[in-house]
C-alpha atoms as a PDB file:
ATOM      1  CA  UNK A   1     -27.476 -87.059  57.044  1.00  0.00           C
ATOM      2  CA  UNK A   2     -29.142 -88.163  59.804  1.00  0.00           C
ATOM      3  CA  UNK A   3     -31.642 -86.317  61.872  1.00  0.00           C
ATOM      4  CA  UNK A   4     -29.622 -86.085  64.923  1.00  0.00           C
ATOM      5  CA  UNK A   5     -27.023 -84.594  62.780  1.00  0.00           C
ATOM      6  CA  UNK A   6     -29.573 -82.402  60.948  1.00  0.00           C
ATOM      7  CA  UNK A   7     -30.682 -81.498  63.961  1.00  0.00           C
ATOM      8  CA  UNK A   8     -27.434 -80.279  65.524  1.00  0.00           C
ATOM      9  CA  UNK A   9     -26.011 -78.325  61.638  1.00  0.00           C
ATOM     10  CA  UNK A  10     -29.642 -76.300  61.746  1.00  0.00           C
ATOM     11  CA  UNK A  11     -29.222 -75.346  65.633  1.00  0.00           C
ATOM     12  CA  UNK A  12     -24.976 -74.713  65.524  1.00  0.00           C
ATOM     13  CA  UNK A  13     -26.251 -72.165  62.728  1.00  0.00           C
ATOM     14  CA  UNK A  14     -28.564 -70.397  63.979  1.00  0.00           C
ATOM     15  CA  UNK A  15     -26.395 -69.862  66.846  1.00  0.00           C
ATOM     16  CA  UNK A  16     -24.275 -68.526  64.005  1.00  0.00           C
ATOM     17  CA  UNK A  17     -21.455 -71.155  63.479  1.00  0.00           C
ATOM     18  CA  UNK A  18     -20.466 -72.203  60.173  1.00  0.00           C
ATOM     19  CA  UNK A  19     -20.685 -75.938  59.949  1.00  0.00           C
ATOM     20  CA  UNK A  20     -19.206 -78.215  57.352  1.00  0.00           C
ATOM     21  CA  UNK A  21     -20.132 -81.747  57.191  1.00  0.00           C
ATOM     22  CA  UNK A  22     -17.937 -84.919  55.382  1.00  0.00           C
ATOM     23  CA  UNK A  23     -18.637 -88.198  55.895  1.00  0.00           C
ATOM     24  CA  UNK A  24     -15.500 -91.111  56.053  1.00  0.00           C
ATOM     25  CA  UNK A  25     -18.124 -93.624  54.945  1.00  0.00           C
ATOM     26  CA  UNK A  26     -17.231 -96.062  57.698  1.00  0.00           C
ATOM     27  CA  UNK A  27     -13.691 -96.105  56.827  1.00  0.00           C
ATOM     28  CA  UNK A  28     -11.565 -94.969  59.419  1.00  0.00           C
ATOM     29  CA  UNK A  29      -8.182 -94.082  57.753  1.00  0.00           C
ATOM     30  CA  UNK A  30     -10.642 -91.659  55.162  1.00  0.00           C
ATOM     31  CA  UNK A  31     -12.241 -90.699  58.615  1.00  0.00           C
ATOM     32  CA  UNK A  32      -8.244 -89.790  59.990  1.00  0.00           C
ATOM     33  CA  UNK A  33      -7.615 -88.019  56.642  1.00  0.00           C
ATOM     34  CA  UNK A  34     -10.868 -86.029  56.143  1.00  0.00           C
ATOM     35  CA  UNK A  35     -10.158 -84.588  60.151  1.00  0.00           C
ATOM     36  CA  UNK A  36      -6.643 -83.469  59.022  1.00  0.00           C
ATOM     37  CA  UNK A  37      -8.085 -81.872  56.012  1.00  0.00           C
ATOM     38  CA  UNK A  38     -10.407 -79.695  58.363  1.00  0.00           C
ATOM     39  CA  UNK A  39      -7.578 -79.119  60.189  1.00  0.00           C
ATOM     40  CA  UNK A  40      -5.809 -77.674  57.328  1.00  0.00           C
ATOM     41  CA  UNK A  41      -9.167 -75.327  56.631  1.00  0.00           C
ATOM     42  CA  UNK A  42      -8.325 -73.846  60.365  1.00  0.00           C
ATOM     43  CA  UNK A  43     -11.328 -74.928  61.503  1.00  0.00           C
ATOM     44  CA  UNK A  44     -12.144 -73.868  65.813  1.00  0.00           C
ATOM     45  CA  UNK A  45     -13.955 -76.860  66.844  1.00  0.00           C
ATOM     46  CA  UNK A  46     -14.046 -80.695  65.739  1.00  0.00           C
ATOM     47  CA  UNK A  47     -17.274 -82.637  66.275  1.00  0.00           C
ATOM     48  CA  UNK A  48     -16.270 -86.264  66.041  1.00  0.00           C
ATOM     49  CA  UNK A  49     -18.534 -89.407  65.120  1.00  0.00           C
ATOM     50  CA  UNK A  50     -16.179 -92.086  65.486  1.00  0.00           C
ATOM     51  CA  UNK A  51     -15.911 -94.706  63.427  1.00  0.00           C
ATOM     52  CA  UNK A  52     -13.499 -96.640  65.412  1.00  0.00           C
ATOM     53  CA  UNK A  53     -12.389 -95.694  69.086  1.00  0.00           C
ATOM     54  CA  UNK A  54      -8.469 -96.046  68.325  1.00  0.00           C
ATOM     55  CA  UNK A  55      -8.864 -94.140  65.143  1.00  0.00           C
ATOM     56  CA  UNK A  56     -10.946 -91.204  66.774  1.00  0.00           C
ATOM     57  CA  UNK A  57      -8.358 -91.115  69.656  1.00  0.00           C
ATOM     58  CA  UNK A  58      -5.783 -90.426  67.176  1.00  0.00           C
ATOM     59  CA  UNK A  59      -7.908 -87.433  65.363  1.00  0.00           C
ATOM     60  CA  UNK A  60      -8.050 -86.599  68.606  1.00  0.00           C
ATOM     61  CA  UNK A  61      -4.255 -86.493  69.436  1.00  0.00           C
ATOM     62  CA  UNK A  62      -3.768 -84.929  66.514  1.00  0.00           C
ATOM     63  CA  UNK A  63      -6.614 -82.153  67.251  1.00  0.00           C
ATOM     64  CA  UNK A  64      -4.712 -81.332  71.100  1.00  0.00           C
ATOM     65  CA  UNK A  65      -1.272 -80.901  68.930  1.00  0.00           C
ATOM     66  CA  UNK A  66      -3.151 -78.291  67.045  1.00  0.00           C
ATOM     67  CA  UNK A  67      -4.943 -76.592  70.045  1.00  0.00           C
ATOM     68  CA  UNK A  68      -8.198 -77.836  68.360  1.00  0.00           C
ATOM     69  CA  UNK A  69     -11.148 -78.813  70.505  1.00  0.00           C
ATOM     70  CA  UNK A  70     -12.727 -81.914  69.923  1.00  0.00           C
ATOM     71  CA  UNK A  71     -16.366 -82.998  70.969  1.00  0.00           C
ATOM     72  CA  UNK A  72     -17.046 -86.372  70.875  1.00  0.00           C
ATOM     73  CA  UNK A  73     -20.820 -86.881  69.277  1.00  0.00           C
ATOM     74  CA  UNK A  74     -22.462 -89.917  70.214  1.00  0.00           C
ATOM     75  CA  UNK A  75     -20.012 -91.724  71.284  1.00  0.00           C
ATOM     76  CA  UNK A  76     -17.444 -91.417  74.409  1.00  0.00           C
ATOM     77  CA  UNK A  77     -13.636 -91.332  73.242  1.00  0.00           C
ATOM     78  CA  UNK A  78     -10.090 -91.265  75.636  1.00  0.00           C
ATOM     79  CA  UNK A  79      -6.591 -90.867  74.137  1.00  0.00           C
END
């Protein structure tokens, strides 16, 4: 995990969010399936490294359908 990443998992919790990080390993259709899996878990927020800008805009489609907020982490995304 990187230490921007680190950084931002230590501080979400001790602001008292519960933060689960997976990883699509550079591979954006495991990217698109691991985001509808935390969909599935009902999670309230999304924060997105994109792997590829079309793929994340779709993740992020998908996130609006759900009323799920996305921020976009290091990287600037549009649908």
């Amino acid at each position: 995990m990187s230490r921007k990443l680190t950084f931002f998992k230590e501080r979400a919790e001790q602001l008292g969010s519960t933060v689960y990080v997976d990883d699509g390993n550079d591979n954006e259709a495991l990217q698109y399936e691991k985001a509808l899996e935390m969909f599935d878990k009902n999670i309230d927020v999304l924060v997105l490294i994109a792997i590829n800008t079309n793929t994340a805009a779709a993740i992020v489609r998908e996130a609006q359908s759900r009323n799920i907020p996305v921020i976009a982490y290091n990287r600037l995304l549009s649908t």
